[in-house]
Protein backbone atom coordinates (compact mmCIF):
# COMPACT_ATOMS: atom_id res chain seq x y z
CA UNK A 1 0.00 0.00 0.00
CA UNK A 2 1.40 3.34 -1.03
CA UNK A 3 1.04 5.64 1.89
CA UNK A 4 1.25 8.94 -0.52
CA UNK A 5 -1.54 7.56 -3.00
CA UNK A 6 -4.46 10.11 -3.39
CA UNK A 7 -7.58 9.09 -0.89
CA UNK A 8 -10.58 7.62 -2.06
CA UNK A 9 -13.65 9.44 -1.75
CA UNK A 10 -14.73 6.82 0.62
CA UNK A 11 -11.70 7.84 2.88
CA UNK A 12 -12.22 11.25 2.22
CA UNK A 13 -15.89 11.42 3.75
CA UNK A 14 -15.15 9.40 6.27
CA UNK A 15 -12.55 11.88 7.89
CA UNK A 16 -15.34 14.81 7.48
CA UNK A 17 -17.72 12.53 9.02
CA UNK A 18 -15.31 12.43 11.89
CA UNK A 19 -14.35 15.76 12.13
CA UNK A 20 -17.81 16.81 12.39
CA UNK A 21 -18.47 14.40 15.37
CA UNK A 22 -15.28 15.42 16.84
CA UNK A 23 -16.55 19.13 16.43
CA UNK A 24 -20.06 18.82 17.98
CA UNK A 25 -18.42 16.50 20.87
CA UNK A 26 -15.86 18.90 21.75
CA UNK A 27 -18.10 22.10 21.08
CA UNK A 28 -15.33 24.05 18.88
CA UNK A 29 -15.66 25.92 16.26
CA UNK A 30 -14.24 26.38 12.25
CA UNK A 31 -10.98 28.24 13.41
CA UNK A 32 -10.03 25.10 15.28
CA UNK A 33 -8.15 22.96 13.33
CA UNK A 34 -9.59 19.19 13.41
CA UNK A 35 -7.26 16.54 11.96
CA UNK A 36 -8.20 12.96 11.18
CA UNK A 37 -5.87 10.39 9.81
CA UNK A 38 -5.72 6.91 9.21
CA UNK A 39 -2.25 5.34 9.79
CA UNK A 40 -0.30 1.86 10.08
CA UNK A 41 -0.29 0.22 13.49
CA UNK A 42 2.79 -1.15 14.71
CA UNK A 43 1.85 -2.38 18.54
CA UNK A 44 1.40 -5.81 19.60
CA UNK A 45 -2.02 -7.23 19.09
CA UNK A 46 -2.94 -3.57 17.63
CA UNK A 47 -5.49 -3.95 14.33
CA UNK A 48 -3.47 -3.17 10.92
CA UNK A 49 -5.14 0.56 11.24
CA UNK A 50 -5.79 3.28 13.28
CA UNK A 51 -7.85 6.69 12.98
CA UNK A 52 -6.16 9.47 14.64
CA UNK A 53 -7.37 12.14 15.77
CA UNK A 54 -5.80 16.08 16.10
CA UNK A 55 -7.59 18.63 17.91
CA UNK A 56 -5.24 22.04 17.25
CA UNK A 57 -6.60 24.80 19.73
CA UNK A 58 -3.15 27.06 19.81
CA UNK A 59 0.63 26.31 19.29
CA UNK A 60 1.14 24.32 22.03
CA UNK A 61 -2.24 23.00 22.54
CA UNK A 62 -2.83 19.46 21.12
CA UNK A 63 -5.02 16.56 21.99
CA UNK A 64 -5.00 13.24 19.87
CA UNK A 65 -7.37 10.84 20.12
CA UNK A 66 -7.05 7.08 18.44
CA UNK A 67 -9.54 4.23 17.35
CA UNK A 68 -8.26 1.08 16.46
CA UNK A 69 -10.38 1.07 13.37
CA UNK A 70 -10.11 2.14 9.67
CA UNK A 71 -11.41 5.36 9.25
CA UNK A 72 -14.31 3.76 7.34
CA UNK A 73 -15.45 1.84 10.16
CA UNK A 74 -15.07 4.14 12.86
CA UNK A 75 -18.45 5.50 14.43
CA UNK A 76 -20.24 8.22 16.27
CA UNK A 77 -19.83 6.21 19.52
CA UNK A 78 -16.35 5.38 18.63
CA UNK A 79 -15.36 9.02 18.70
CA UNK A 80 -17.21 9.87 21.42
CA UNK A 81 -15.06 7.22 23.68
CA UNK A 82 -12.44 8.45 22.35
CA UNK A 83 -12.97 12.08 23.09
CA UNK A 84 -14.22 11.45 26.59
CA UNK A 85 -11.60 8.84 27.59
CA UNK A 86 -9.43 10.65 30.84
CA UNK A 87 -5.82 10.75 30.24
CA UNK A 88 -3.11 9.79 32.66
């Protein structure tokens, strides 16, 4: 799989499915930049993919979120676990 290959439109609509769920979740606006990516995962017993999430409120601001799922079969709940999970 070539990681720099355009997106399908599948993929594509997918991540603004998710960044509008992430949006209304998190109550931010448009000048908050949302981020959604699907990547390789490398961890033991970890499912091929992985959606991350970006949340960009200022320069040094950043919260990431990740699903063990292709973006295509990540869902409302999915993000919303995600999002409300507590941190260390």
């Amino acid at each position: 799989m070539n990681p720099l290959a355009p997106k399908g439109p599948g993929v594509i609509d997918a991540a603004r499915r998710i960044k509008g769920w992430t949006r209304t979740m998190l109550a931010i606006d448009e000048t908050t930049v949302v981020s959604v990516n699907e990547l390789a995962c490398h961890l033991p017993g970890c499912p091929p993919r992985e959606t991350v999430i970006l949340v960009m409120t200022g320069p040094n601001d950043t919260r990431q979120f990740s699903i063990h799922k292709a973006m295509a079969e990540v869902t409302h709940d999915d993000v919303h676990a995600a999002a409300t999970q507590e941190g260390p």
